[in-house]
N, C-alpha and C. Protein backbone atom coordinates (compact mmCIF):
# COMPACT_ATOMS: atom_id res chain seq x y z
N UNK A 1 43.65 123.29 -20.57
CA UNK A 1 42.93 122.04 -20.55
C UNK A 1 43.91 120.92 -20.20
N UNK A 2 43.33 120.07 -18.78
CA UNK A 2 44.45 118.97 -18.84
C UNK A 2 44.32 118.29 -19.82
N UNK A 3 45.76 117.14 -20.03
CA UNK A 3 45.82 115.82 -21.02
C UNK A 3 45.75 114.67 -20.57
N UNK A 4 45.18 113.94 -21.39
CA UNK A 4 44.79 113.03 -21.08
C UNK A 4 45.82 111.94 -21.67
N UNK A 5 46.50 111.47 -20.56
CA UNK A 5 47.14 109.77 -20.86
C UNK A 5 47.01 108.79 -22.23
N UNK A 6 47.90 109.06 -22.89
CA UNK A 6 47.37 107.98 -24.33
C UNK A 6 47.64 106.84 -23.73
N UNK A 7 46.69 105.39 -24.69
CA UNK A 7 46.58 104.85 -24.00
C UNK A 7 47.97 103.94 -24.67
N UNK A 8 48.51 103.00 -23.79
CA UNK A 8 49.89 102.37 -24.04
C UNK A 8 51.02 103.19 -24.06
N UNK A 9 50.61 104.97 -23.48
CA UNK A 9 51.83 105.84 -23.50
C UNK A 9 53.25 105.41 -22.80
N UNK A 10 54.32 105.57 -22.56
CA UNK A 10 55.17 104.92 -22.16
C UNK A 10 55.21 106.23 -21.01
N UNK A 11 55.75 105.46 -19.50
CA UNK A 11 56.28 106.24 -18.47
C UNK A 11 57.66 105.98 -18.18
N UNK A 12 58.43 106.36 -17.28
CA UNK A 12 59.40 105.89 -16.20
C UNK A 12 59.27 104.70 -15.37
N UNK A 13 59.24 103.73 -15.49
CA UNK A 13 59.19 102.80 -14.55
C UNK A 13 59.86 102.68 -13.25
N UNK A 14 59.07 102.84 -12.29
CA UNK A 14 59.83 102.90 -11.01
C UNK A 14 59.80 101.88 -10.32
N UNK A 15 58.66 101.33 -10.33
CA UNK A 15 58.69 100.04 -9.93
C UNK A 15 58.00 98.78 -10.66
N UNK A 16 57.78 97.61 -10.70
CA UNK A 16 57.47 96.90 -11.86
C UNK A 16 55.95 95.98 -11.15
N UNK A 17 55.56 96.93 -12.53
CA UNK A 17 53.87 96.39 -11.89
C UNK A 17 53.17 94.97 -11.77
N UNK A 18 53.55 94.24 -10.67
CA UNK A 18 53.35 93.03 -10.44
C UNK A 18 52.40 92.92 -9.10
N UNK A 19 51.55 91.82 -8.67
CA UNK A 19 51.10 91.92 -7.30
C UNK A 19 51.72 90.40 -7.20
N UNK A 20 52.55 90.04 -5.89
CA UNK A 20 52.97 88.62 -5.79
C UNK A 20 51.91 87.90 -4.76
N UNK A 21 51.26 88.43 -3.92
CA UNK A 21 50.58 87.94 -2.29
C UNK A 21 49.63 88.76 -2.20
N UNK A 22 48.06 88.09 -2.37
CA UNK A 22 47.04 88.77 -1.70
C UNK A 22 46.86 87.86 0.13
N UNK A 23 46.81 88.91 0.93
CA UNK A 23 46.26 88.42 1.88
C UNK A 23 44.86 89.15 2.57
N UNK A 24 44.25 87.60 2.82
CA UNK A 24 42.84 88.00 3.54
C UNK A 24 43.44 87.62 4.89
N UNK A 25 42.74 88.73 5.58
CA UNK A 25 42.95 88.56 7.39
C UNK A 25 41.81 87.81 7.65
N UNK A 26 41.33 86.91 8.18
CA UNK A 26 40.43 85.74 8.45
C UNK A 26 40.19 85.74 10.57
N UNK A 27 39.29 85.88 10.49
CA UNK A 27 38.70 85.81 11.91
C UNK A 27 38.83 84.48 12.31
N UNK A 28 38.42 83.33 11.77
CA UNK A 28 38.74 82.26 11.97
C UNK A 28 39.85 80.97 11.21
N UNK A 29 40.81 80.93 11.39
CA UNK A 29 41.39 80.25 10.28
C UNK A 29 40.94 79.08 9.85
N UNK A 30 40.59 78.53 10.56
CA UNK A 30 40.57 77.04 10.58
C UNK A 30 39.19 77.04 9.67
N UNK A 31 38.24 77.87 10.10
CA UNK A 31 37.08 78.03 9.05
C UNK A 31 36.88 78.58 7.28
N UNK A 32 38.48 79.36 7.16
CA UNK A 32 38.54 79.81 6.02
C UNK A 32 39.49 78.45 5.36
N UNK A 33 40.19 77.87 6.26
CA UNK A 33 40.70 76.66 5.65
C UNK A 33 40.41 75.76 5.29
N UNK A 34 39.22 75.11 6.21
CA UNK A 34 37.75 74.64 5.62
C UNK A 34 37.17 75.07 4.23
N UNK A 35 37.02 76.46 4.40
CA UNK A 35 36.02 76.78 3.27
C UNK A 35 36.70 76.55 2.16
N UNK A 36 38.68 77.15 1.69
CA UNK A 36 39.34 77.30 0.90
C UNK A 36 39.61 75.87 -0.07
N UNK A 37 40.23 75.13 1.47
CA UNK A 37 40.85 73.46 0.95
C UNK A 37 40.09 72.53 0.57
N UNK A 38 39.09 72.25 1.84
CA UNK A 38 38.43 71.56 1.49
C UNK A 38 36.99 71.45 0.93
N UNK A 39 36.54 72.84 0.68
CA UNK A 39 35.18 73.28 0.25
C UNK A 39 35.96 73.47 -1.54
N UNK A 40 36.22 74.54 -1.52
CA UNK A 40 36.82 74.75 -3.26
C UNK A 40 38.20 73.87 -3.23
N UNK A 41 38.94 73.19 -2.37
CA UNK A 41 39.31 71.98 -3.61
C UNK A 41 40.84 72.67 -3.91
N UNK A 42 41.25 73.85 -3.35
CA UNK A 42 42.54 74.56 -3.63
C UNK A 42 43.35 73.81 -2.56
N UNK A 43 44.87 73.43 -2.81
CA UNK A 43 45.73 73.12 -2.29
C UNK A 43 46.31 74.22 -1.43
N UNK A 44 47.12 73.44 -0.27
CA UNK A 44 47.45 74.91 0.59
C UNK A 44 49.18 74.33 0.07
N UNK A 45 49.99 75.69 -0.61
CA UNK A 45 51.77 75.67 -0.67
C UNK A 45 51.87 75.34 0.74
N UNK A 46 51.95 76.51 1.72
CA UNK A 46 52.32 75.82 2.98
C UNK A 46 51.06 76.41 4.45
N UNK A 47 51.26 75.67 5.17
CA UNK A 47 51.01 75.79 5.97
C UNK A 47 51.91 76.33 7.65
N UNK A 48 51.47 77.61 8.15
CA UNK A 48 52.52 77.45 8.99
C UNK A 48 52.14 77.63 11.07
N UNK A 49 51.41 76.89 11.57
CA UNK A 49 51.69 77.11 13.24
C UNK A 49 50.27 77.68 12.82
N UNK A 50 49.30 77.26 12.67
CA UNK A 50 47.88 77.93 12.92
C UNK A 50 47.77 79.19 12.21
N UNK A 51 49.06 79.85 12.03
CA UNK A 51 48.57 81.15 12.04
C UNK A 51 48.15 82.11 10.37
N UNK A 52 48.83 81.00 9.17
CA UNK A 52 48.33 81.15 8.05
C UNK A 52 48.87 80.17 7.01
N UNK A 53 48.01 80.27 6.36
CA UNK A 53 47.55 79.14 4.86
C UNK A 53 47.81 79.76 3.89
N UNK A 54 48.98 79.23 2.98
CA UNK A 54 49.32 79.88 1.76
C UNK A 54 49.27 79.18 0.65
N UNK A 55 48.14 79.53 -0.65
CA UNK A 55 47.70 78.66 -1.72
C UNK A 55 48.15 79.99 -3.00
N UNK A 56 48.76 78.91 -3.83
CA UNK A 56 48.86 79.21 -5.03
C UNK A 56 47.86 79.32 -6.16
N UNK A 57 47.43 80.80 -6.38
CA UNK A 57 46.53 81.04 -7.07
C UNK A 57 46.58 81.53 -8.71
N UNK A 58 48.25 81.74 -8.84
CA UNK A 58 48.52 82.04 -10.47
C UNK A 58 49.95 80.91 -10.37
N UNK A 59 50.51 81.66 -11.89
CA UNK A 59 52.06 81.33 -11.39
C UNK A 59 52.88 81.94 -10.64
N UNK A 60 52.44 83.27 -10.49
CA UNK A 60 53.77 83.87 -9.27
C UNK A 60 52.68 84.35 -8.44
N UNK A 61 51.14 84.07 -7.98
CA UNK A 61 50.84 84.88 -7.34
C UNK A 61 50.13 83.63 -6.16
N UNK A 62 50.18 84.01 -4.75
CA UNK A 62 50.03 83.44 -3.62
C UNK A 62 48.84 84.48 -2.87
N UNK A 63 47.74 83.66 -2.49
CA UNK A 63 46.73 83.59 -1.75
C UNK A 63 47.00 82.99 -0.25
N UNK A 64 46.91 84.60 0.79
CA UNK A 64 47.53 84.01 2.17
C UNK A 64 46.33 84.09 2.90
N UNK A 65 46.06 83.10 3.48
CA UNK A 65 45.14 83.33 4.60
C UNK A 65 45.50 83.52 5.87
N UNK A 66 45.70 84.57 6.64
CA UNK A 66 46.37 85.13 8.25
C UNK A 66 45.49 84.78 9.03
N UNK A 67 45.18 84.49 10.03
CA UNK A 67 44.81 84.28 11.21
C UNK A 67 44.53 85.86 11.83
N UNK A 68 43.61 86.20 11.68
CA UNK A 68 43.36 87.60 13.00
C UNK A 68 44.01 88.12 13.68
N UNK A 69 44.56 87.00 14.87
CA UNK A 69 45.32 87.12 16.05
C UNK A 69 46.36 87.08 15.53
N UNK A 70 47.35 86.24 14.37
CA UNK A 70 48.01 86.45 14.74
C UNK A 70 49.07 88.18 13.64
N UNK A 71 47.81 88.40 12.90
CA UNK A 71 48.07 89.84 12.09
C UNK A 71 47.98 91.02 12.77
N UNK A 72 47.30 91.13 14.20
CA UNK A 72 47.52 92.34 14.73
C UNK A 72 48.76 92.56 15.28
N UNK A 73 49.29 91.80 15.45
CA UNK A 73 51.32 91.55 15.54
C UNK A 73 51.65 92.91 14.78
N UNK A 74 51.63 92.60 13.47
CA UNK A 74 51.54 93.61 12.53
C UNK A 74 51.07 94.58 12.05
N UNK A 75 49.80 94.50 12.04
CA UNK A 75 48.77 95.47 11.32
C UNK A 75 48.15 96.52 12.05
N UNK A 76 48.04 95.77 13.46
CA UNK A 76 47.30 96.08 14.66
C UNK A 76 46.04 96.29 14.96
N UNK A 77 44.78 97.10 15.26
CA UNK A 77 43.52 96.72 15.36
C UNK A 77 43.24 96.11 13.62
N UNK A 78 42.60 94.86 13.26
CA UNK A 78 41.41 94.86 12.53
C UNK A 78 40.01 95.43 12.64
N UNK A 79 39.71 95.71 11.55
CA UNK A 79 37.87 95.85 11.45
C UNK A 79 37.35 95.15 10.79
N UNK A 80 36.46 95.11 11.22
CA UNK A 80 35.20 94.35 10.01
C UNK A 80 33.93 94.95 10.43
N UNK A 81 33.24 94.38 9.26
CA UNK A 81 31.83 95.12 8.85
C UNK A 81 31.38 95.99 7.89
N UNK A 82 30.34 95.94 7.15
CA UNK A 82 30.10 96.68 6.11
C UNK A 82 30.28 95.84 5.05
N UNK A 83 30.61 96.26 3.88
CA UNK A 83 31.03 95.65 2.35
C UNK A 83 32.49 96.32 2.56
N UNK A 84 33.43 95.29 2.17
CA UNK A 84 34.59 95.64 2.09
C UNK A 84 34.81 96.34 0.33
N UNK A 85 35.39 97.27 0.27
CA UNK A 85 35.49 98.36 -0.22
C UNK A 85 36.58 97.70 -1.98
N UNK A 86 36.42 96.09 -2.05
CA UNK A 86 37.00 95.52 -3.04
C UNK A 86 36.80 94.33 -3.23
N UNK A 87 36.95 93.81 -4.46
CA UNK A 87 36.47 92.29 -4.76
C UNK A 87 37.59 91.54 -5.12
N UNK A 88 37.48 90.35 -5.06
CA UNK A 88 38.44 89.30 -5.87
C UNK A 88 38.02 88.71 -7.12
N UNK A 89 38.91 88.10 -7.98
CA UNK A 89 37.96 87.67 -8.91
C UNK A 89 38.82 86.26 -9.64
N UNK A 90 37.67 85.43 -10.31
CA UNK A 90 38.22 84.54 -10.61
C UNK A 90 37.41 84.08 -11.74
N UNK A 91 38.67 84.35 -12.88
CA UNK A 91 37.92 83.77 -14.36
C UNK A 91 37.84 82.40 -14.80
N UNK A 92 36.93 82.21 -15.64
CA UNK A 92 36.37 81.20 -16.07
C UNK A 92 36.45 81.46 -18.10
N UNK A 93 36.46 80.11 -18.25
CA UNK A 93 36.38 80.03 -19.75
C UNK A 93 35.19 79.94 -20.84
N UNK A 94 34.50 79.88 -19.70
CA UNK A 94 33.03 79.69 -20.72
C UNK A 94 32.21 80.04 -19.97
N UNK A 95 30.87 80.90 -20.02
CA UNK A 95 29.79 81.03 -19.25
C UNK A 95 29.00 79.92 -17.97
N UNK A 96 28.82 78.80 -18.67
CA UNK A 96 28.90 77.38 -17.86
C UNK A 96 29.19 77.30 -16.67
N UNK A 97 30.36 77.78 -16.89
CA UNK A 97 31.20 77.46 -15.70
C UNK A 97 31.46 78.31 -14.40
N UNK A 98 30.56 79.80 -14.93
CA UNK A 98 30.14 80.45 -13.92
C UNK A 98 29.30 79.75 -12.65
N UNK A 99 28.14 79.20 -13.27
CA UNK A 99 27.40 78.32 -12.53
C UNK A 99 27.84 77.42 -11.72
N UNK A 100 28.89 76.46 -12.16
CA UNK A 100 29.40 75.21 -11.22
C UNK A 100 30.28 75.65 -10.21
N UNK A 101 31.03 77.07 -10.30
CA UNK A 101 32.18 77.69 -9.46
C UNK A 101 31.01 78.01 -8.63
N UNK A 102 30.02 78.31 -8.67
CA UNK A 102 28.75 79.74 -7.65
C UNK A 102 28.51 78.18 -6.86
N UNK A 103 28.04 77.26 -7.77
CA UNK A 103 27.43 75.86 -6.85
C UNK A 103 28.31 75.27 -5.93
N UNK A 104 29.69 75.17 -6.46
CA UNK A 104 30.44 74.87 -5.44
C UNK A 104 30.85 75.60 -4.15
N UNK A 105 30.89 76.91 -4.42
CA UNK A 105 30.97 77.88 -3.68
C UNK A 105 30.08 78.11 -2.61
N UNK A 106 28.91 78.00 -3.08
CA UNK A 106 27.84 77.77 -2.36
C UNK A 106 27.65 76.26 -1.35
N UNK A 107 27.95 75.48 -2.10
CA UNK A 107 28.19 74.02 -1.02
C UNK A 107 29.13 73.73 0.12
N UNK A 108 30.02 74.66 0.02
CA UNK A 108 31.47 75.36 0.93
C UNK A 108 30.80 76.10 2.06
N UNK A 109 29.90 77.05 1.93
CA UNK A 109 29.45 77.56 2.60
C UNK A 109 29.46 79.27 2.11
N UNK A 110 29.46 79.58 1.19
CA UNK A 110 29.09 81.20 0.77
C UNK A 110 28.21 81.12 0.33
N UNK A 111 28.13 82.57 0.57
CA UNK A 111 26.41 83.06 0.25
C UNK A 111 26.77 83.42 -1.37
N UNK A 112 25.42 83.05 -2.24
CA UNK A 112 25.69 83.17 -3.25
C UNK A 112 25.15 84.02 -3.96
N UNK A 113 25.44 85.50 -4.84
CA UNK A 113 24.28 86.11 -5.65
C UNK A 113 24.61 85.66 -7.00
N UNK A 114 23.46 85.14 -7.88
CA UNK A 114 23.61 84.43 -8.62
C UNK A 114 24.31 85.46 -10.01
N UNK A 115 24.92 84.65 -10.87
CA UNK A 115 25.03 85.04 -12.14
C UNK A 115 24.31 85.96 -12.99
N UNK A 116 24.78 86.80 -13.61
CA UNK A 116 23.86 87.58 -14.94
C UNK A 116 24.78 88.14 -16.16
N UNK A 117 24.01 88.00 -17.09
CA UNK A 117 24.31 88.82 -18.31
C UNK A 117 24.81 90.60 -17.52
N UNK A 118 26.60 90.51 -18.33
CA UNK A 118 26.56 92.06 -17.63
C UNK A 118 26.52 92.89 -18.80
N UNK A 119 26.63 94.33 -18.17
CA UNK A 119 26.88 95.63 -19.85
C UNK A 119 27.90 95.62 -20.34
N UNK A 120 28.97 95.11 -19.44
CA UNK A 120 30.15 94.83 -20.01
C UNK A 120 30.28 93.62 -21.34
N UNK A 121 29.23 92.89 -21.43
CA UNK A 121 29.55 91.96 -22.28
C UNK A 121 29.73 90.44 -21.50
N UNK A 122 30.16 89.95 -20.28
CA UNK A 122 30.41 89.11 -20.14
C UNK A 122 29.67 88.68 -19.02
N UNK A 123 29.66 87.77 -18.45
CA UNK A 123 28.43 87.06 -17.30
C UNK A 123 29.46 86.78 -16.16
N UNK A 124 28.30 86.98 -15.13
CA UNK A 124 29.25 86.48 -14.00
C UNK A 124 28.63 87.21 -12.70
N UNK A 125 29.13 86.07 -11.66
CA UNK A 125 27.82 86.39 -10.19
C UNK A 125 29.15 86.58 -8.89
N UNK A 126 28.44 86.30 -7.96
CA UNK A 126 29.34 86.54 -6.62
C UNK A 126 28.99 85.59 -5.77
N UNK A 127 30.40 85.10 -4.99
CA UNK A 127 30.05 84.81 -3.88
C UNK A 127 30.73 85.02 -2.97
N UNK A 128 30.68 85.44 -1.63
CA UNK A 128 30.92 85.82 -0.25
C UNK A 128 31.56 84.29 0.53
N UNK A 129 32.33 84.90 0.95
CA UNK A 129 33.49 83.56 2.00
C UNK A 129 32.81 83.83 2.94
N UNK A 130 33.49 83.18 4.29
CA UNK A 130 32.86 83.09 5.75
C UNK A 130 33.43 84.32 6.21
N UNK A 131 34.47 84.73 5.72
CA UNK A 131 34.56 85.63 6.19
C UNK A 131 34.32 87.33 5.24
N UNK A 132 33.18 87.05 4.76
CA UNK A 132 32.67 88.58 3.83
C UNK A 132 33.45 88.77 2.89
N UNK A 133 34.93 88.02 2.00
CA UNK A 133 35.29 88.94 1.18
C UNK A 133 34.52 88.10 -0.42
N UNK A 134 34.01 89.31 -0.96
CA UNK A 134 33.26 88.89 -2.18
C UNK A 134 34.58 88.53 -3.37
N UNK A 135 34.08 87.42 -4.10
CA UNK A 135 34.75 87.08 -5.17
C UNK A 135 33.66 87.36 -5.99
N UNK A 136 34.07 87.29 -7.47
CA UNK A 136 33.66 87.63 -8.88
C UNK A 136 33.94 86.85 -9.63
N UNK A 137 32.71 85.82 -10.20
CA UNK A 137 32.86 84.39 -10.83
C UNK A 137 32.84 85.19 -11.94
N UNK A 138 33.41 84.95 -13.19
CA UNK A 138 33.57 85.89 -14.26
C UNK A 138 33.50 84.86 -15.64
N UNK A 139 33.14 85.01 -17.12
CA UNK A 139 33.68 84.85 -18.02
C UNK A 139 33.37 85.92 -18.64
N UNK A 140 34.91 86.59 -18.83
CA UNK A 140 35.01 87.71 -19.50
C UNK A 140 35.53 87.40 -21.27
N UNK A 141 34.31 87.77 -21.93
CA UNK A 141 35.05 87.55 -23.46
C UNK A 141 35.90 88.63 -24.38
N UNK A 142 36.30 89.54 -23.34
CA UNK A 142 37.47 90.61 -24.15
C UNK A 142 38.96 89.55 -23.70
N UNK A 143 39.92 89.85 -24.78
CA UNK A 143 41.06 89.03 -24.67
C UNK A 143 41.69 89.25 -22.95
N UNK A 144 41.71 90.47 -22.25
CA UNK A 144 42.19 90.28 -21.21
C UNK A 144 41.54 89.59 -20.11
N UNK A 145 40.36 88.64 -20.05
CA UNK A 145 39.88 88.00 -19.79
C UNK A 145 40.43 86.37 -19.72
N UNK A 146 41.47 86.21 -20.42
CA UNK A 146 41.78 85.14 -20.77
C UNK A 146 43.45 85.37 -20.39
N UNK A 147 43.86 86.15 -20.03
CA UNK A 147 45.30 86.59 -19.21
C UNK A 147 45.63 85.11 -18.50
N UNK A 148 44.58 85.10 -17.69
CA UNK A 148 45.10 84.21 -16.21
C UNK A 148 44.78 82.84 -16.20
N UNK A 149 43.76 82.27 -17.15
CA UNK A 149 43.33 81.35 -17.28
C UNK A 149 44.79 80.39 -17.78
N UNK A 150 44.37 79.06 -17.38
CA UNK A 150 45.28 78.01 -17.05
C UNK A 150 44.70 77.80 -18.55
């Protein structure tokens, strides 16, 4: 019979579990910069030559927005289409405030599915950028819910 992982078991650390940089590849920049800066109100760290927008979204963690064109440099073909296969998410402190993040979100220009009571215990809806990637308006009331909050 396999075993099962206790939980807080200790491993080898090989590498140290941190994420520093999410990047969304953006079809249009200038439209996700729109939606980001001046729709939700987030500051851009820097800006560099059209080709991406970098906003500070924790204390060590950075939200990049790439330009399409200029990520196939790198990445090489993009795709899109479908439901992308992961969400983002962004907590909130009180239920409330699910609502005013979805409204604003929605006044930016995402599509919004509204809020609900989840099984998990905590509430929270979605909304879609211009360019399809879904976020997760959240107030989560288990303590790790409250990790990231300012």
């Amino acid at each position: 019979m396999p075993s099962t992982p206790r939980v807080g078991a200790r491993y080898k650390r090989v590498v140290d579990p941190r994420l520093n940089f999410v990047t969304l590849v953006v079809a249009d920049l200038a439209r996700a910069r729109r939606f980001y800066l001046e729709g939700l109100g987030w500051p851009a760290a820097l800006e560099a030559g059209g080709e991406v927008v970098m906003i500070h979204v924790g204390h060590k963690l950075v939200l990049s927005l790439w330009a399409e064109a200029a990520a196939r440099a790198d990445l090489g073909e993009v795709s899109r289409g479908g439901t992308l296969p992961f969400t983002l998410a962004h907590n909130v402190a009180a239920p409330a405030e699910v609502g005013a993040v979805l409204a604003t979100a929605r006044a930016a220009g995402a599509t919004v599915h509204p809020a609900q009571q989840r099984d998990w215990g905590g509430y929270s809806g979605y909304f879609v950028d211009p360019d399809g990637f879904r976020w997760e308006v959240a107030f989560n009331p288990h303590p790790i819910g409250a990790v990231q909050l300012p």
